[in-house]
Protein backbone atom coordinates (compact mmCIF):
# COMPACT_ATOMS: atom_id res chain seq x y z
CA UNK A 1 8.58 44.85 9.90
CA UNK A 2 10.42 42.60 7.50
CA UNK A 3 7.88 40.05 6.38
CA UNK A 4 8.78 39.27 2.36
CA UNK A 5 11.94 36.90 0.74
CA UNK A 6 13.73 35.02 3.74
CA UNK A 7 12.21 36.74 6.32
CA UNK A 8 9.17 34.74 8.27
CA UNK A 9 7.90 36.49 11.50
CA UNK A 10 6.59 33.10 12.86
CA UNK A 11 7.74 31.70 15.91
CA UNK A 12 5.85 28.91 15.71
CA UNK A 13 6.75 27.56 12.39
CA UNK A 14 5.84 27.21 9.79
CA UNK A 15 -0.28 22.43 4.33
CA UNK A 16 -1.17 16.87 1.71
CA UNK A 17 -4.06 11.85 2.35
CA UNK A 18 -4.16 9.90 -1.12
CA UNK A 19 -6.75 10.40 -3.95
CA UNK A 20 -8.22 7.40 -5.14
CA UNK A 21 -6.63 5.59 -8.02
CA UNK A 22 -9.83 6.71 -10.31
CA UNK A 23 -9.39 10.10 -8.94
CA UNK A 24 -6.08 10.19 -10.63
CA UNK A 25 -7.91 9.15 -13.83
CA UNK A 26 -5.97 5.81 -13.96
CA UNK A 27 -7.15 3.11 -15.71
CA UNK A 28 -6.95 -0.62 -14.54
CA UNK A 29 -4.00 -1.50 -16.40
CA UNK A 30 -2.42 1.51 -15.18
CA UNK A 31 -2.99 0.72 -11.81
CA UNK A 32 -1.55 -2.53 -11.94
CA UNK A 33 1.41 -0.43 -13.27
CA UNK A 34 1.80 1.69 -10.53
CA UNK A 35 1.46 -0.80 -8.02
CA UNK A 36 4.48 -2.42 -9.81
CA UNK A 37 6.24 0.29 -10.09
CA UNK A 38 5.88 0.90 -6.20
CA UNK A 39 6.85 -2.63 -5.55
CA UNK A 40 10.29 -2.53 -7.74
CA UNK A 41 11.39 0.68 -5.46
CA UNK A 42 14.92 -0.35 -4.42
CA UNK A 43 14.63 -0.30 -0.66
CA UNK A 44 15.43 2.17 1.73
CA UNK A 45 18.18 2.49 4.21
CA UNK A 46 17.05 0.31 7.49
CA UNK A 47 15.55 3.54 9.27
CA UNK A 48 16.90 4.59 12.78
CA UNK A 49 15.26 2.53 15.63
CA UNK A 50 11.98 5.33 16.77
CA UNK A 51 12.61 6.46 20.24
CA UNK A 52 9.92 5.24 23.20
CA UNK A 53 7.17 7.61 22.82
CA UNK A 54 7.51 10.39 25.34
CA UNK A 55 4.74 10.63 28.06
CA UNK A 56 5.84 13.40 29.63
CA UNK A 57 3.89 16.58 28.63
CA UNK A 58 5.95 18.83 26.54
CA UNK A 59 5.93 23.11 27.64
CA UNK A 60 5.83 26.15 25.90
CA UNK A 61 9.55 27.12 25.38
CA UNK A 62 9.24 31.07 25.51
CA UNK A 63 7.63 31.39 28.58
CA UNK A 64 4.79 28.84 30.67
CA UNK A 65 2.71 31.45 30.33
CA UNK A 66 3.52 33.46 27.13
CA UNK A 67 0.52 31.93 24.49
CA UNK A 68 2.04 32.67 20.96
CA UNK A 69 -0.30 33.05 17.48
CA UNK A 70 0.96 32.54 14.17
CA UNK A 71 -1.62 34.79 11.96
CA UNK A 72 -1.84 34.60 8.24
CA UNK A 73 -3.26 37.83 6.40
CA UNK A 74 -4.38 37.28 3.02
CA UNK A 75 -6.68 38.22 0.28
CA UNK A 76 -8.74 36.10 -1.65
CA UNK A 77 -5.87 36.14 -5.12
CA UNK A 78 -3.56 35.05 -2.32
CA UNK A 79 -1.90 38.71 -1.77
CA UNK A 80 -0.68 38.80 1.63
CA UNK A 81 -1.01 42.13 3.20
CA UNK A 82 2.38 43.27 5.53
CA UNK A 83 3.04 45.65 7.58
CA UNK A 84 0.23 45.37 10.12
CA UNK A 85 0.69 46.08 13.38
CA UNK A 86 -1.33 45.42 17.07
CA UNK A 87 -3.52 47.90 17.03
CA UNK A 88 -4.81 46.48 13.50
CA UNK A 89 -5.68 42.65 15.46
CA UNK A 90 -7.99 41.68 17.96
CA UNK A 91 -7.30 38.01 19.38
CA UNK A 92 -9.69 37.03 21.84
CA UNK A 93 -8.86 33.94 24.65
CA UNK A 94 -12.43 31.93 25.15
CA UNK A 95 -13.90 35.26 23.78
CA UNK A 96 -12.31 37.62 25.89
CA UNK A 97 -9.76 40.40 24.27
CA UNK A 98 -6.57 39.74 25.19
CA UNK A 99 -3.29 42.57 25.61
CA UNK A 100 -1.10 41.55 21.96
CA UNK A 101 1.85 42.46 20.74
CA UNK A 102 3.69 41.46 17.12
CA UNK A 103 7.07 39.70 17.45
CA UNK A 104 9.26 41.25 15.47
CA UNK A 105 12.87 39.71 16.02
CA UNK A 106 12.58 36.23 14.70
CA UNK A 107 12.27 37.16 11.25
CA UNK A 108 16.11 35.51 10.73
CA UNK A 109 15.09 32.64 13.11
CA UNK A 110 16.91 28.90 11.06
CA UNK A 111 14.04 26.53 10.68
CA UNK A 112 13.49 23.11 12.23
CA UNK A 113 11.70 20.61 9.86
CA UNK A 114 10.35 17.67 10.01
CA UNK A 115 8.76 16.09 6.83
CA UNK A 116 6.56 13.05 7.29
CA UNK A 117 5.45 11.03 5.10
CA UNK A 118 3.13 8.20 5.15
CA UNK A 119 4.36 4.78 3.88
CA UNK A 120 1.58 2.49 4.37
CA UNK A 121 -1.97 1.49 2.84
CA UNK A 122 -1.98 2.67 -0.65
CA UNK A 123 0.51 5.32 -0.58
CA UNK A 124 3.13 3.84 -2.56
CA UNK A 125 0.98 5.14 -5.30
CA UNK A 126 1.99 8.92 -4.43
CA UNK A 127 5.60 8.29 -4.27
CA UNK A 128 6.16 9.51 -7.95
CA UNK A 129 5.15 12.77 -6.81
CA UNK A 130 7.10 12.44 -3.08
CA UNK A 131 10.25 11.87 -4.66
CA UNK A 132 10.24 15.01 -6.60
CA UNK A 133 10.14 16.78 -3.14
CA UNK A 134 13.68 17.02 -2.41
CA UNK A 135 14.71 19.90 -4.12
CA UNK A 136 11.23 21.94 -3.35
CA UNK A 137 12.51 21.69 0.22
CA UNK A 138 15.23 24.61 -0.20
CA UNK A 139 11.93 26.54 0.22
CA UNK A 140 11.95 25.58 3.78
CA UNK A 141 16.20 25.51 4.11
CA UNK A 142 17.47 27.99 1.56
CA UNK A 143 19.01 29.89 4.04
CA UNK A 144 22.26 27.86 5.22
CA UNK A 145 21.04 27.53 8.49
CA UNK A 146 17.97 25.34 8.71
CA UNK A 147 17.62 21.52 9.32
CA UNK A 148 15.57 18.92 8.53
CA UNK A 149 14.41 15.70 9.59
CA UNK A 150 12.76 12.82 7.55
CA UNK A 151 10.26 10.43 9.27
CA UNK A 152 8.99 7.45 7.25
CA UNK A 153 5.67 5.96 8.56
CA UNK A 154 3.09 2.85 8.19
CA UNK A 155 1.95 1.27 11.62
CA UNK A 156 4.25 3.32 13.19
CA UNK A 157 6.90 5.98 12.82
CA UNK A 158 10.27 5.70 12.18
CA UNK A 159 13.36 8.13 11.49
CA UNK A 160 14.77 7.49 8.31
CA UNK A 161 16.73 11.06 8.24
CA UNK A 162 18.02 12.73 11.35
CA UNK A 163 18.49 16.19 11.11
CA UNK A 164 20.76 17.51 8.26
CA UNK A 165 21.15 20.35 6.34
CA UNK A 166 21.75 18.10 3.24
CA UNK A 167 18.86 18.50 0.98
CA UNK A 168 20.91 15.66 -1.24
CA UNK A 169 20.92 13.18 1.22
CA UNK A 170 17.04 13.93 1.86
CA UNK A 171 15.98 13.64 -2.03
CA UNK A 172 18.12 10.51 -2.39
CA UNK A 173 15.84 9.23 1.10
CA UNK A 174 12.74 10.44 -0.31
CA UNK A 175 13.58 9.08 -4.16
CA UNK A 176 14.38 5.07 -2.12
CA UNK A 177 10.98 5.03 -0.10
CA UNK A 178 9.75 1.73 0.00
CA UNK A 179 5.93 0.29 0.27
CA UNK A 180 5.24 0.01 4.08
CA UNK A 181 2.19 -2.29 6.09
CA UNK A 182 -1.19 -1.42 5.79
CA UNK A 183 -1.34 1.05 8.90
CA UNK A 184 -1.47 4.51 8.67
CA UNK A 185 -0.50 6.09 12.55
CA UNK A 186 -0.81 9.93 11.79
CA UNK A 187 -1.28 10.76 15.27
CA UNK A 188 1.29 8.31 16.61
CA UNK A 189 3.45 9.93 14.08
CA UNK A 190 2.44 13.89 14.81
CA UNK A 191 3.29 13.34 18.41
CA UNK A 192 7.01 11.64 17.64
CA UNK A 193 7.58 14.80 15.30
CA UNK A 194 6.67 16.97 17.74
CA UNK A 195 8.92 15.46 20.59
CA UNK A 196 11.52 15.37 17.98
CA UNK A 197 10.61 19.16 16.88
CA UNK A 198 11.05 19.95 20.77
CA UNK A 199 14.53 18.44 20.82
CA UNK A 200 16.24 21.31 18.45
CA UNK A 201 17.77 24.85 20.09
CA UNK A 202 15.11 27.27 21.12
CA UNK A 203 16.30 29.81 18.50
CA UNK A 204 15.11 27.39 15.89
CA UNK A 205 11.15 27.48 14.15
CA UNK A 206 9.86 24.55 14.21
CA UNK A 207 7.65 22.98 11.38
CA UNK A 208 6.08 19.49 10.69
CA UNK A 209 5.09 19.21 7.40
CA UNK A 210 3.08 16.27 7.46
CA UNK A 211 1.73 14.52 3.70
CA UNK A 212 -0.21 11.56 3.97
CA UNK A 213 -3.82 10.36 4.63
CA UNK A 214 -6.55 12.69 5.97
CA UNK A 215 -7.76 9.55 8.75
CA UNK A 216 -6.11 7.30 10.61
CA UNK A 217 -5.19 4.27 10.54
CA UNK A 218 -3.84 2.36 13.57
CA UNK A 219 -2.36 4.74 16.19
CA UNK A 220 -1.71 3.14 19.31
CA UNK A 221 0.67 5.19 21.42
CA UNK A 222 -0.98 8.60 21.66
CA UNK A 223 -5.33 9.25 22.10
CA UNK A 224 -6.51 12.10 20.09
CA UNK A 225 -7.38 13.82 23.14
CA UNK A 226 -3.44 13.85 24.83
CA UNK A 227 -2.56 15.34 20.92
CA UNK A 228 -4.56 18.03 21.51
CA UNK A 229 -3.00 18.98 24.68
CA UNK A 230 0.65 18.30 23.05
CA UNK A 231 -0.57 20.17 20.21
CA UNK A 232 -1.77 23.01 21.89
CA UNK A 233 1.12 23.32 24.46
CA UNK A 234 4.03 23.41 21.98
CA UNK A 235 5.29 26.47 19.19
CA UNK A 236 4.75 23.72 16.21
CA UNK A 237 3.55 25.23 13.41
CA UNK A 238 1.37 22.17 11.18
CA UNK A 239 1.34 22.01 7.16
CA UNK A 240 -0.49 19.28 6.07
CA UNK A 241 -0.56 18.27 2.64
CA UNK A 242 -3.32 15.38 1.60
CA UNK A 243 -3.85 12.85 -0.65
CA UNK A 244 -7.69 12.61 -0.52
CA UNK A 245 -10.01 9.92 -1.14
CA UNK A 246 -12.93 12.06 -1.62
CA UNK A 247 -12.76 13.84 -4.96
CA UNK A 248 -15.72 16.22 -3.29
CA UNK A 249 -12.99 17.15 -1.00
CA UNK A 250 -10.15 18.03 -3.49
CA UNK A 251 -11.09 21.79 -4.23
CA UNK A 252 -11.41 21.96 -0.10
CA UNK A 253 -8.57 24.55 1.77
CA UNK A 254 -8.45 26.19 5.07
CA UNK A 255 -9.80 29.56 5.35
CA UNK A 256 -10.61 29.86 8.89
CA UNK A 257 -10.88 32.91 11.17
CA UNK A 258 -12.47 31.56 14.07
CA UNK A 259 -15.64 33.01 14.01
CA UNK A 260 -18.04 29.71 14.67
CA UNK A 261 -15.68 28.57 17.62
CA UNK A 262 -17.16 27.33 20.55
CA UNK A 263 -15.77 29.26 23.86
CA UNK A 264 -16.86 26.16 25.74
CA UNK A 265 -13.88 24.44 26.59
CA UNK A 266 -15.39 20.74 27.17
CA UNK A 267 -17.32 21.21 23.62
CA UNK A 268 -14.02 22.28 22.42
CA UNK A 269 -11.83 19.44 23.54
CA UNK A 270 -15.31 17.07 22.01
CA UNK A 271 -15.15 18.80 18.72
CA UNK A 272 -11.57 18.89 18.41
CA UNK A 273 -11.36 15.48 19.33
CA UNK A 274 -13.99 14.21 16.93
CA UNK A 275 -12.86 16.43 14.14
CA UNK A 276 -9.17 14.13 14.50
CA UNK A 277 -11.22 11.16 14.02
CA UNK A 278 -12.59 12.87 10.37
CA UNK A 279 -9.87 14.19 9.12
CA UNK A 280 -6.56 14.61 11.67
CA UNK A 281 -4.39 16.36 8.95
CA UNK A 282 -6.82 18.93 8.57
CA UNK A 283 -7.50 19.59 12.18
CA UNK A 284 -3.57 19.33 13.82
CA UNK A 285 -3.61 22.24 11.00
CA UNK A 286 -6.18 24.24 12.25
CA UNK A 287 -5.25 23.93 15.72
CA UNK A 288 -1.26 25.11 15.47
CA UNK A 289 -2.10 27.84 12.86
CA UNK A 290 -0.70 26.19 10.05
CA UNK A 291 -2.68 25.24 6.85
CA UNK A 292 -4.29 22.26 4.93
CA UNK A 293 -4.06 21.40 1.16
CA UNK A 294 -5.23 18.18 -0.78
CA UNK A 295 -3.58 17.87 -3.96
CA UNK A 296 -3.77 15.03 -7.31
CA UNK A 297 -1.56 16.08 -9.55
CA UNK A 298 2.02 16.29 -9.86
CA UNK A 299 2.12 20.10 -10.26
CA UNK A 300 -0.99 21.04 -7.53
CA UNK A 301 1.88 18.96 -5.63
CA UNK A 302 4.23 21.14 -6.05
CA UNK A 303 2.07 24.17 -6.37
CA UNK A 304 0.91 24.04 -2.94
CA UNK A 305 3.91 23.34 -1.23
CA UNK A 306 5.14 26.44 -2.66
CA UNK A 307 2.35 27.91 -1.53
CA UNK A 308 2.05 26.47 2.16
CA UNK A 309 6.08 27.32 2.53
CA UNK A 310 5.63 31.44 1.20
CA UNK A 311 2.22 31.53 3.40
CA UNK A 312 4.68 29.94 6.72
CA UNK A 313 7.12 32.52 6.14
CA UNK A 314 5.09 35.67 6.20
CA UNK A 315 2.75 34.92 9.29
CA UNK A 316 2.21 37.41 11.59
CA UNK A 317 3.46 36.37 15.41
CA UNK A 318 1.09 37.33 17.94
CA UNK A 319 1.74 37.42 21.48
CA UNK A 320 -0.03 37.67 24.67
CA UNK A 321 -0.31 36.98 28.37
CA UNK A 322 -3.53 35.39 28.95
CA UNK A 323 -5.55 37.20 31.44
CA UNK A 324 -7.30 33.73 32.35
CA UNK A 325 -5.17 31.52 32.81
CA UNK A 326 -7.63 28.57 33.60
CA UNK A 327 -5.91 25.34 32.86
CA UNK A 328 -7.50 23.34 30.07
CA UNK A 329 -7.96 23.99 26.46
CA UNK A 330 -8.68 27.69 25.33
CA UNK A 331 -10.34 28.82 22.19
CA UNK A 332 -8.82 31.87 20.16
CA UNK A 333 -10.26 33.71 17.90
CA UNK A 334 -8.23 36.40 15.58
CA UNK A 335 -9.83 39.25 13.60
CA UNK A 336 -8.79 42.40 12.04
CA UNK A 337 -9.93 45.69 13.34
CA UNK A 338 -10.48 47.56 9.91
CA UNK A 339 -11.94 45.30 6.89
CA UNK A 340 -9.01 44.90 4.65
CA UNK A 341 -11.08 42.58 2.21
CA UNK A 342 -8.86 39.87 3.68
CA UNK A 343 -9.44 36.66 5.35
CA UNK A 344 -7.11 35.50 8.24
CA UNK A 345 -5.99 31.90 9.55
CA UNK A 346 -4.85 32.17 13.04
CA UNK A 347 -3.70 29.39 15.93
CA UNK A 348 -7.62 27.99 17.06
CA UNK A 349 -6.66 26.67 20.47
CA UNK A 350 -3.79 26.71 23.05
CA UNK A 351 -3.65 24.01 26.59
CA UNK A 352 -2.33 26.53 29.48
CA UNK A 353 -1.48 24.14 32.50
CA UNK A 354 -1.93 23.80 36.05
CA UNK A 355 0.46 26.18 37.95
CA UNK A 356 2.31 23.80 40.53
């Protein structure tokens, strides 16, 4: 199993809202300096015109009934242990064991990427540390292959960077980013990436790495619950990198194993639901498999997109057919069969559909 350096056994590919200007340790005159400084951005190129929202109900692309788990391994220092195979996981489908198997052919698999990024409320005060994010995205394309797509958002979504494999063009988009409304649409926005996401060859992982807000803030197109389902019928893998508000929150990360899941699946859909309404970064996260990160500074910036990018490339892939295939949302659960002195962050739900 290849699992180290380029090689990223996810499938389902491949952690970022806004800490308050005290947070940052600003002082009022400084903050009237930033704000400036935002303002004085030269503007960006008028962003392509954002697609009607699709209503139709995106599909697994393996299989319709092929449920895929992208499985982190890793100790507490942040050592992640390879070379694991089936017999050392247990995932369980509304708390029944399920048949697995590890992928082990997509380690070469290009990358699809979309990076968005929020534009609106008070971002513009995060955008010294957003235009330094060009270059740290050869993490995610380093390998000739891989594309990615830039999505600029406020009240709503908009594609300011179809898919390219010019990391250039993308740092000169991401250096230009001007101040947008006062609307934050993350979930109008994680539902455009992901119908974008779904437009790239099947070959491809795809990856939304999404850095804005933890709430939001004027979504219109898309109800938390039809995310869910979206979310839980597609290969997306989520990183979500915040700027928080909280300052309680900022030493807050994702460790989750599933073990206080609910196997109820109307609870489920309730807590999932409300859990978007607190904090959708975090929980689009915990639902794909991918991981959450707040950061303040410039280098925790950088520092944990680094880190979200190795962790995305050395996830197990899990497989399995689901031996109930009731259609609605399913809870998983993933746990290791021998105690490694590891913890483990796994995919938390899929949606399996009605067979017609």
């Amino acid at each position: 199993m290849r699992m180290a350096g380029n090689g990223w056994l996810g499938l389902c590919r491949m952690r970022i809202g806004l800490p308050l200007m005290l947070a940052l340790g600003l002082a009022g005159s400084e903050i009237e300096n930033a704000a400036a400084r935002a303002q004085q951005l030269p503007p960006a190129e008028p962003p392509k015109a954002m697609p009607t929202p699709q209503e139709e109900t995106p599909t697994l692309r393996v299989t319709t009934n092929v449920v895929l788990v992208p499985t982190l391994v890793e100790k507490d220092h942040g050592q992640v242990i390879y070379g694991l195979k089936a017999g050392d996981f247990v995932v369980e489908d509304n708390g029944v064991p399920q048949k697995l198997r590890v992928e082990e052919d997509m380690d070469t698999a290009p990358v699809a990427l979309v990076v968005a990024v929020e534009q609106g409320r008070a971002s513009a005060l995060e955008f010294d540390k957003v235009a330094k994010l060009g270059p740290l995205l050869d993490l995610f394309l380093g390998d000739g292959k891989s594309e990615a797509a830039l999505v600029g958002f406020d009240s709503k979504p908009q594609l300011v960077r179809d898919f390219t494999q010019s990391e250039a063009d993308l740092t000169d988009d991401l250096r230009h980013f001007a101040p947008g409304d006062g609307g934050g649409a993350i979930l109008d926005t994680v539902g455009y990436a992901v119908d974008l996401l779904q437009t790239q060859p099947k070959e491809y992982r795809r990856v939304l790495l999404l850095i804005s807000e933890e709430r939001d803030h004027g979504s219109s197109h898309i109800k938390p619950e039809k995310l869910v389902e979206r979310i839980g019928l597609t290969d997306v893998l989520v990183l979500s990198l915040t700027f928080s508000p909280s300052r309680a929150e900022l030493l807050h990360d994702l460790k989750d194993n599933g073990d206080n899941r609910v196997m109820n699946p109307i609870s489920t859909l309730l807590m999932a639901v409300q859990a978007m309404k607190k904090n959708v970064a975090r929980q689009i996260a915990v639902m794909s498999g991918g991981e959450y990160a707040p950061f303040t500074r410039d280098k925790a910036f950088e520092e944990r997109l680094t880190e979200v990018s190795q962790h995305a490339r050395n996830r197990y892939l899990l497989s399995f057919y689901p031996s109930d295939a009731t259609p609605g949302l399913h809870t998983l659960r993933v746990h290791l069969t021998q105690d490694y002195g590891a913890h483990v962050v796994a995919r938390a739900n899929y949606w399996a559909l009605e067979e017609r």
